[in-house]
N, C-alpha and C. Protein backbone atom coordinates (compact mmCIF):
# COMPACT_ATOMS: atom_id res chain seq x y z
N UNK A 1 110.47 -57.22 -61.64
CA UNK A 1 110.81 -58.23 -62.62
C UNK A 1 111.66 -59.28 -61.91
N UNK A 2 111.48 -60.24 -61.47
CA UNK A 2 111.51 -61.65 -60.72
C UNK A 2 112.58 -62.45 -61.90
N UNK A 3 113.42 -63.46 -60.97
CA UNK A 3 114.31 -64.23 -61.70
C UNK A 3 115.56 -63.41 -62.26
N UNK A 4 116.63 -64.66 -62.03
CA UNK A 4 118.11 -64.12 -62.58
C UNK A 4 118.16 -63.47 -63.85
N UNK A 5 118.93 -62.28 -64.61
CA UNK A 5 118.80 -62.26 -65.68
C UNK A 5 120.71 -62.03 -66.01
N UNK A 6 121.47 -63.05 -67.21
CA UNK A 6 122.27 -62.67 -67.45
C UNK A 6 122.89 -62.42 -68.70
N UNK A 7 124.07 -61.53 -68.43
CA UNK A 7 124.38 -60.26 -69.30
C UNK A 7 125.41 -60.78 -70.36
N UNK A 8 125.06 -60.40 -71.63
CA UNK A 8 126.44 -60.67 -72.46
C UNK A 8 127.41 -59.20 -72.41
N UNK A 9 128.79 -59.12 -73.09
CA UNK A 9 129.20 -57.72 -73.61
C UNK A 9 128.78 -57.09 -74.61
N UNK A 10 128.92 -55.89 -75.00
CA UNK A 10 128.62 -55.20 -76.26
C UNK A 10 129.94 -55.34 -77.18
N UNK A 11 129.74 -54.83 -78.35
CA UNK A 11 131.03 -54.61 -78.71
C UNK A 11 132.21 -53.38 -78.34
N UNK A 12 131.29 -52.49 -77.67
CA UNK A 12 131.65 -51.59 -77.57
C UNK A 12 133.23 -52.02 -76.20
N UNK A 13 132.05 -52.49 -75.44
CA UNK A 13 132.90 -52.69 -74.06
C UNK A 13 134.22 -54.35 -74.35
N UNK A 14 133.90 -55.28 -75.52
CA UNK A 14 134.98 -55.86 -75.86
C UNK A 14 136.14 -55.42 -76.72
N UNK A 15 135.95 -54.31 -77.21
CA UNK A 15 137.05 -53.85 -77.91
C UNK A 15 137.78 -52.88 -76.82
N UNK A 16 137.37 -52.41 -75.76
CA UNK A 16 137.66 -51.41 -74.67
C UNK A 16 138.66 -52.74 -73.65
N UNK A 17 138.40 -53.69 -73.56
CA UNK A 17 138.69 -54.53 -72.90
C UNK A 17 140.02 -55.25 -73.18
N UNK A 18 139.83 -55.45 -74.54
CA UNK A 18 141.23 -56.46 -75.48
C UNK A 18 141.99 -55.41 -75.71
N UNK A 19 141.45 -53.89 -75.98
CA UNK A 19 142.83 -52.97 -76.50
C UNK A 19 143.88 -52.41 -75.10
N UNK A 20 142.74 -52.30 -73.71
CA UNK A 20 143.31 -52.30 -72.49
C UNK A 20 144.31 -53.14 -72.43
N UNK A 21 143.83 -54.18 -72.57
CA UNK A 21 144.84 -55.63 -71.55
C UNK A 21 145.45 -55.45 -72.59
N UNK A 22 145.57 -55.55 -73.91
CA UNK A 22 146.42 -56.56 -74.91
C UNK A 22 147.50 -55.07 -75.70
N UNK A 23 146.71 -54.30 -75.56
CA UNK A 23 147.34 -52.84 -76.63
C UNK A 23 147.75 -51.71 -75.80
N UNK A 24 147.44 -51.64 -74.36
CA UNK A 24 148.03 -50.81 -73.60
C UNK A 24 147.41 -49.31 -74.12
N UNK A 25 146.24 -49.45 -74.48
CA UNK A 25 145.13 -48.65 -75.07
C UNK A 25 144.79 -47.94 -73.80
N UNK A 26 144.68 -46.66 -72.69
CA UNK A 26 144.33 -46.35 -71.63
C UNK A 26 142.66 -46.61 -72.21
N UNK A 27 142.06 -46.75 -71.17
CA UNK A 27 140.89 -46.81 -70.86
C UNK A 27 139.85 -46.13 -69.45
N UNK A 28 139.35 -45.27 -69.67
CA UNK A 28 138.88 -44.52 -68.27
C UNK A 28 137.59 -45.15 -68.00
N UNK A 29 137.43 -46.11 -67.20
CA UNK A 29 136.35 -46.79 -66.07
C UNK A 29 134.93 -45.56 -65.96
N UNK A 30 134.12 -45.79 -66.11
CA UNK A 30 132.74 -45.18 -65.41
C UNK A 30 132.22 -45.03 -64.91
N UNK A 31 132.46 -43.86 -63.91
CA UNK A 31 132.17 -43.49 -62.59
C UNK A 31 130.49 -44.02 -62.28
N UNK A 32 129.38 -44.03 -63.28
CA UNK A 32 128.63 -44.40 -62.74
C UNK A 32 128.22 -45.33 -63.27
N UNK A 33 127.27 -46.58 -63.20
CA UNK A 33 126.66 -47.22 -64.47
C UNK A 33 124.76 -47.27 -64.08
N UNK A 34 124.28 -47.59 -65.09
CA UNK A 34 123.07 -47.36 -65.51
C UNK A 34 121.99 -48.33 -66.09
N UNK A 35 120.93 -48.75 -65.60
CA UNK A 35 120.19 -50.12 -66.15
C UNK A 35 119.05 -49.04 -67.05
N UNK A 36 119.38 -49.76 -68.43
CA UNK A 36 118.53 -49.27 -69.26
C UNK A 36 117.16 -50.39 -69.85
N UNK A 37 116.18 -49.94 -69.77
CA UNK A 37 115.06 -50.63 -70.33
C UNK A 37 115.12 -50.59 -71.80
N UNK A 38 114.67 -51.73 -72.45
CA UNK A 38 114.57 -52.09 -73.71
C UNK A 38 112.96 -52.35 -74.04
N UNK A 39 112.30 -51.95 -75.50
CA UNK A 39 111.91 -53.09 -76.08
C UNK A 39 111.57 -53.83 -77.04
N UNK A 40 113.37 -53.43 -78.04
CA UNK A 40 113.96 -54.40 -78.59
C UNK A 40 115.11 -55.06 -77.96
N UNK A 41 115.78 -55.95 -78.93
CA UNK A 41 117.10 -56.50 -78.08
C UNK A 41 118.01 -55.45 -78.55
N UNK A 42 118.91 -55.04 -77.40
CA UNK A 42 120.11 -53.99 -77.82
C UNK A 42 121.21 -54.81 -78.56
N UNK A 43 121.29 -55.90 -78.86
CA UNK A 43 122.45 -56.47 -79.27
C UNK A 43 124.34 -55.96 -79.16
N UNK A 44 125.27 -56.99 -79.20
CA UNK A 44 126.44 -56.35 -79.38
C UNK A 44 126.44 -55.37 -79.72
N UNK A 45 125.64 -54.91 -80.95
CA UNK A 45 126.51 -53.76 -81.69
C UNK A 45 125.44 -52.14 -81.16
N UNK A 46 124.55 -52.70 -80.23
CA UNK A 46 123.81 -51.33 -79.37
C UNK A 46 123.02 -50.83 -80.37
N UNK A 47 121.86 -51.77 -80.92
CA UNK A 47 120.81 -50.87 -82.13
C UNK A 47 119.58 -51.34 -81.47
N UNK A 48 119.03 -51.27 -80.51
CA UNK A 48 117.91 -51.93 -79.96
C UNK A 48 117.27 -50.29 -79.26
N UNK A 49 116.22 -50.39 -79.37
CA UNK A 49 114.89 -49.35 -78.79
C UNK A 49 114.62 -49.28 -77.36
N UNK A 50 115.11 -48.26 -77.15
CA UNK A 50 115.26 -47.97 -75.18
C UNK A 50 113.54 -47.61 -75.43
N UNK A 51 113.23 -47.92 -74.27
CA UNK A 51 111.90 -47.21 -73.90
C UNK A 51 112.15 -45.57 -73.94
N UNK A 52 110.87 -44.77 -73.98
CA UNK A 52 110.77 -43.53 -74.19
C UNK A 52 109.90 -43.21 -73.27
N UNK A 53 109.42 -41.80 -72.97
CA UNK A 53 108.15 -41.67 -72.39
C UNK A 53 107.82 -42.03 -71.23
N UNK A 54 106.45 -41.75 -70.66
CA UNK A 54 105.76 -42.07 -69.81
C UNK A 54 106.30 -42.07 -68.46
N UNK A 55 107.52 -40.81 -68.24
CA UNK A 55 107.97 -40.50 -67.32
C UNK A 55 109.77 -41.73 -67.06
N UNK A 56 109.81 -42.27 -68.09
CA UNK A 56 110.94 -43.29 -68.16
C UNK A 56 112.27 -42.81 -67.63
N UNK A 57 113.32 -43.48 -67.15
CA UNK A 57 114.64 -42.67 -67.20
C UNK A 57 115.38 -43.92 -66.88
N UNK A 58 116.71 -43.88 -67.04
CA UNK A 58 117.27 -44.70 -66.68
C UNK A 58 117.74 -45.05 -65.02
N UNK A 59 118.29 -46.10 -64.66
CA UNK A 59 118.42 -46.17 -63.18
C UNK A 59 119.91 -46.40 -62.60
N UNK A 60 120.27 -46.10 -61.37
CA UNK A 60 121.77 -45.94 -61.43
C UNK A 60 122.25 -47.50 -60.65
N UNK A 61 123.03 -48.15 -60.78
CA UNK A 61 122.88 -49.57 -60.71
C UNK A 61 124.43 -49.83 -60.17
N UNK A 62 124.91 -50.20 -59.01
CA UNK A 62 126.19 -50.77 -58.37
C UNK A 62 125.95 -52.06 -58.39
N UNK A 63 127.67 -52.67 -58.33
CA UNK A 63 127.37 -53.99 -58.43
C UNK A 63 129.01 -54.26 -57.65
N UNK A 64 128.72 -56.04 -57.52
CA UNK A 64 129.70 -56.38 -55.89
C UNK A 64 131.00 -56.47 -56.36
N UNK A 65 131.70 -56.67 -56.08
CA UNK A 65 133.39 -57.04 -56.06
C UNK A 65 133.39 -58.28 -56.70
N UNK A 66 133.82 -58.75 -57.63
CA UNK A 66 133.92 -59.82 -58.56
C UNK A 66 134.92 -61.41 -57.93
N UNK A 67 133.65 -62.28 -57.54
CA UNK A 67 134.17 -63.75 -57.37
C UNK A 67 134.51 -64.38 -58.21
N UNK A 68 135.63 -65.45 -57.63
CA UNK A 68 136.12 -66.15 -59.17
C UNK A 68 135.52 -67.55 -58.80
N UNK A 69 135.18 -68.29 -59.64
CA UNK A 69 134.09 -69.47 -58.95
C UNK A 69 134.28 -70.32 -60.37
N UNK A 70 135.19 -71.61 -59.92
CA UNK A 70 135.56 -72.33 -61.07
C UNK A 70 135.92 -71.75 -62.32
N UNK A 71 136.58 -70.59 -62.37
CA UNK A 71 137.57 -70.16 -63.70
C UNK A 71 136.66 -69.28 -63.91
N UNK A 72 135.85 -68.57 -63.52
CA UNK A 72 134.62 -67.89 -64.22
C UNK A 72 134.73 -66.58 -62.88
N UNK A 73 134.58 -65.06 -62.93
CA UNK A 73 134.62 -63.99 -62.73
C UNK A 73 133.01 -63.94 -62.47
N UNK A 74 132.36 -63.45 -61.17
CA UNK A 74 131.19 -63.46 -61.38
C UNK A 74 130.47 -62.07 -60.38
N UNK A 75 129.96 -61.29 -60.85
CA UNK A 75 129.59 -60.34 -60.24
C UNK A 75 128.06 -59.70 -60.02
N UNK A 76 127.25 -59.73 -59.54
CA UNK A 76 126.11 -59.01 -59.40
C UNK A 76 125.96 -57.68 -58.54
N UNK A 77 124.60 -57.23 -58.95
CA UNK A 77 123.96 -55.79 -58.13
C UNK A 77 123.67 -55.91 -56.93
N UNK A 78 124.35 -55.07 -56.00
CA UNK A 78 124.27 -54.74 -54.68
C UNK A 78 123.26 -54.46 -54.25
N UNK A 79 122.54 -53.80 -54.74
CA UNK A 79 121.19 -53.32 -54.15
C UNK A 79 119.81 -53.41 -55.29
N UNK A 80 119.00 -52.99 -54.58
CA UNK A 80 117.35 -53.20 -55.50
C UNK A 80 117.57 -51.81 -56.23
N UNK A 81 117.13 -52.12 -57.93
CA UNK A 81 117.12 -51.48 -58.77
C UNK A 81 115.53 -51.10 -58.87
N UNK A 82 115.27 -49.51 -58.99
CA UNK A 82 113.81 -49.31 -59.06
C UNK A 82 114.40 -48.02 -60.22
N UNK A 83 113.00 -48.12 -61.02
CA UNK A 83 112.59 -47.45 -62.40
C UNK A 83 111.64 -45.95 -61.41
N UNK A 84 111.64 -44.78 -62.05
CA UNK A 84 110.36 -43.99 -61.42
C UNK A 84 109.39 -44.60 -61.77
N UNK A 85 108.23 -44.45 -61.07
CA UNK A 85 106.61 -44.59 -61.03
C UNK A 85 106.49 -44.14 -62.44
N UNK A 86 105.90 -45.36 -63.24
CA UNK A 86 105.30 -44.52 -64.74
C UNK A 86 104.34 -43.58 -64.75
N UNK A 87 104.26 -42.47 -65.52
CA UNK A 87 103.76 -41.40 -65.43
C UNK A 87 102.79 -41.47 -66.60
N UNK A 88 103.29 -42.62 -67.51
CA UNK A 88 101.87 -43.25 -68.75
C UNK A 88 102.63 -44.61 -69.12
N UNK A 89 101.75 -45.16 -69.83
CA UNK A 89 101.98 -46.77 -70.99
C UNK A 89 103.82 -46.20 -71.51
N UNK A 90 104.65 -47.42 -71.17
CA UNK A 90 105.80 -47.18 -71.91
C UNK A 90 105.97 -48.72 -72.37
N UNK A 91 105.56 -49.38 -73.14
CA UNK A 91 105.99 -50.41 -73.67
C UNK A 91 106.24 -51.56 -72.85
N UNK A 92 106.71 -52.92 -73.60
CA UNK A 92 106.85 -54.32 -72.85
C UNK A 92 108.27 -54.11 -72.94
N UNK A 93 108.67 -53.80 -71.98
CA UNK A 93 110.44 -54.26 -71.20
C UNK A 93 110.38 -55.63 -71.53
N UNK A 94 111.21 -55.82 -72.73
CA UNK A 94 111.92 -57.33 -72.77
C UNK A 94 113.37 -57.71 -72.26
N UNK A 95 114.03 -56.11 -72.90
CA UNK A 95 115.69 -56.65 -72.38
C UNK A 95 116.26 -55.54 -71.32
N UNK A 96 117.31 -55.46 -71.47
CA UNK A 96 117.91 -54.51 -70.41
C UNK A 96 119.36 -54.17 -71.24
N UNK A 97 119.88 -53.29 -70.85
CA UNK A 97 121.34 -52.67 -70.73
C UNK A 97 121.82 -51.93 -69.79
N UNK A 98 123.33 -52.51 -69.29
CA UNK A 98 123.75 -51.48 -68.16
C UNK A 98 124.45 -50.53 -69.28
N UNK A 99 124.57 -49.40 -68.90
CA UNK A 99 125.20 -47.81 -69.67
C UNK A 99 126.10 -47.55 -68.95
N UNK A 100 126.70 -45.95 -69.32
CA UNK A 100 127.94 -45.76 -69.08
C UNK A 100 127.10 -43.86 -68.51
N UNK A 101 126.18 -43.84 -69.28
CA UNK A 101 125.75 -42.42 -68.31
C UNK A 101 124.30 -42.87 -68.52
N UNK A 102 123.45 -41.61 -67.84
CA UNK A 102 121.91 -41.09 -67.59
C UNK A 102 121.72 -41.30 -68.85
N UNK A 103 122.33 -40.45 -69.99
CA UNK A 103 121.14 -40.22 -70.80
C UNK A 103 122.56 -40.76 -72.75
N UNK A 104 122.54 -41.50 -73.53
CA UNK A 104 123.61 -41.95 -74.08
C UNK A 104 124.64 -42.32 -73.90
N UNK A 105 125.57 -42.11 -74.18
CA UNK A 105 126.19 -42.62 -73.65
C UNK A 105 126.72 -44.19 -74.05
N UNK A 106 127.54 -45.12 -73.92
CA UNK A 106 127.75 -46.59 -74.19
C UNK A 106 127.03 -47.32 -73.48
N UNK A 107 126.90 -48.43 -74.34
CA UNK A 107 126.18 -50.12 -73.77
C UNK A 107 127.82 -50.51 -73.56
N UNK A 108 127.19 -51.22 -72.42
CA UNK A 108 128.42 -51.89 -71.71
C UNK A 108 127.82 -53.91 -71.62
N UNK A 109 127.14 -53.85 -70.99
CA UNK A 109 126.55 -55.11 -71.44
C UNK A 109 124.64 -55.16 -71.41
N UNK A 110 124.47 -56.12 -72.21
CA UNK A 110 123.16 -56.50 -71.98
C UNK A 110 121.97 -57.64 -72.16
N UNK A 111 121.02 -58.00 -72.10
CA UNK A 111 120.49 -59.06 -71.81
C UNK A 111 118.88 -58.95 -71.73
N UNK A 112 118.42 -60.46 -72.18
CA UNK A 112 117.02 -60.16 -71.79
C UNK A 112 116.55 -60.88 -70.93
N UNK A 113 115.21 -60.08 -70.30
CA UNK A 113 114.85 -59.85 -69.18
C UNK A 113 113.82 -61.91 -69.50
N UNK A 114 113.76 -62.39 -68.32
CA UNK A 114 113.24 -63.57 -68.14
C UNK A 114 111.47 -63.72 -68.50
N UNK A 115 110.90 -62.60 -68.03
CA UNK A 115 109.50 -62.43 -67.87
C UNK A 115 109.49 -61.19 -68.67
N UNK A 116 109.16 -60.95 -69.76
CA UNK A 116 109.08 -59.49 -70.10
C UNK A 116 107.95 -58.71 -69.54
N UNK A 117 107.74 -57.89 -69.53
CA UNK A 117 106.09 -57.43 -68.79
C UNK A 117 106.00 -55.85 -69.30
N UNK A 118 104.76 -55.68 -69.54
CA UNK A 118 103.72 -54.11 -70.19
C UNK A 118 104.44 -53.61 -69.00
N UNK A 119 104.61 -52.48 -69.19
CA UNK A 119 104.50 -51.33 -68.42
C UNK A 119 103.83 -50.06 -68.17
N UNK A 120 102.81 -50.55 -67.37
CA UNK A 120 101.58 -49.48 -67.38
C UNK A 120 102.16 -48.24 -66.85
N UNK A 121 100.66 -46.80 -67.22
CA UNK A 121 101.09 -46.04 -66.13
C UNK A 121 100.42 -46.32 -64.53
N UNK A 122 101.30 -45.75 -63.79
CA UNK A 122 101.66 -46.62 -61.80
C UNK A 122 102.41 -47.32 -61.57
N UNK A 123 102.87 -48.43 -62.97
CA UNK A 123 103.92 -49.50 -62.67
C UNK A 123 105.16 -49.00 -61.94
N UNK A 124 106.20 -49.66 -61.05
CA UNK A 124 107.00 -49.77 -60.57
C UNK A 124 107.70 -50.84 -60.93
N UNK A 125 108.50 -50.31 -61.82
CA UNK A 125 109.69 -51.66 -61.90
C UNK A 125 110.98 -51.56 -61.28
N UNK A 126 111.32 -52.43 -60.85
CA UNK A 126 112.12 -52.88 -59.97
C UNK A 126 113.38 -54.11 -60.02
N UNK A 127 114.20 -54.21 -60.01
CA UNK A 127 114.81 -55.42 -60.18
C UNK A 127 115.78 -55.39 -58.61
N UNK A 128 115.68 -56.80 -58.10
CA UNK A 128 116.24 -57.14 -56.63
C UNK A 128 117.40 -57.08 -56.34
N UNK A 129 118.52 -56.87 -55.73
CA UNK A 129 119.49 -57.37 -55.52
C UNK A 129 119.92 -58.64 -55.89
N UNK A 130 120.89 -58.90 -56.41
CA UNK A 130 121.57 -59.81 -56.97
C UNK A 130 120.71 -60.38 -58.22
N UNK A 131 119.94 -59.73 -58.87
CA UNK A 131 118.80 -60.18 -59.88
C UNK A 131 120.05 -60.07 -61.50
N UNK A 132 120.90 -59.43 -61.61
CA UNK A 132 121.65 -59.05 -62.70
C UNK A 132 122.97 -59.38 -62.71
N UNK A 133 123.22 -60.03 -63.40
CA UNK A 133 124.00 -61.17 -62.86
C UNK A 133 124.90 -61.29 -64.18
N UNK A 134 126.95 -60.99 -63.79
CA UNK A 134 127.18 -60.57 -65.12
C UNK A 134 128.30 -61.96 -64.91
N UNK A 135 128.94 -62.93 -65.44
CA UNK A 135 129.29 -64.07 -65.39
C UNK A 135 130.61 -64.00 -66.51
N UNK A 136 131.71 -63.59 -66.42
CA UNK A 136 133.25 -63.81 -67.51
C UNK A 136 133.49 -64.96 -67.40
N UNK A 137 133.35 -65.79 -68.15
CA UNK A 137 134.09 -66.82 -68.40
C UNK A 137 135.12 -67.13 -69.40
């Protein structure tokens, strides 16, 4: 899946954020994070339709040390994001979400994808380095 795609927050991860900084709320960080396929929109409030099936899973997704670039915090994925080999038909990937584990778990942010595209079974999806692209302003 080709072209920048960028990310809003959930609500989940803005209320985790304002009660940190502002309420002295502890907050424990997530050791791993996770690009989830959509294909509905997950929106703020995380009610959108992960793909199922056809051998699907989620993917484990690092991302760089955060530049500040004209008042704005800007961070992308370190490396190429790949989906397993579909194992059957799982739907048109429109959006995405990064997670907080493998399998439930929290939406942390998310976004839709530029090109949506079927996902046959054989497909390989993939997203590039620096393709996910999360922007605080």
């Amino acid at each position: 899946m080709a072209d920048e795609i960028l990310l809003s927050k959930s609500n989940y991860w803005k209320t985790a954020c304002l009660n940190a900084a502002l309420r002295g709320i502890a907050f424990t960080p997530p050791s791993r994070l996770y690009i989830a396929l959509y294909v509905s929109d997950p929106t703020d409030a995380d009610t959108g339709q992960e793909i199922t099936g056809g051998g699907y899973s989620r993917a484990e997704v690092t991302f760089s040390q955060p530049v500040i670039n004209n008042r704005r915090a800007v961070t992308s994925n370190t490396a190429d994001v790949a989906f397993p080999i579909a194992t059957g038909d799982q739907g048109i990937a429109s959006f995405i979400g990064i997670r907080d584990a493998a399998t439930g778990g929290n939406l942390i942010y998310h976004g839709a994808v530029t090109k949506p595209r079927m996902i046959l079974e054989n497909d390989l999806i993939r997203f590039l380095a620096g393709q996910l692209v999360i922007d605080e302003g």
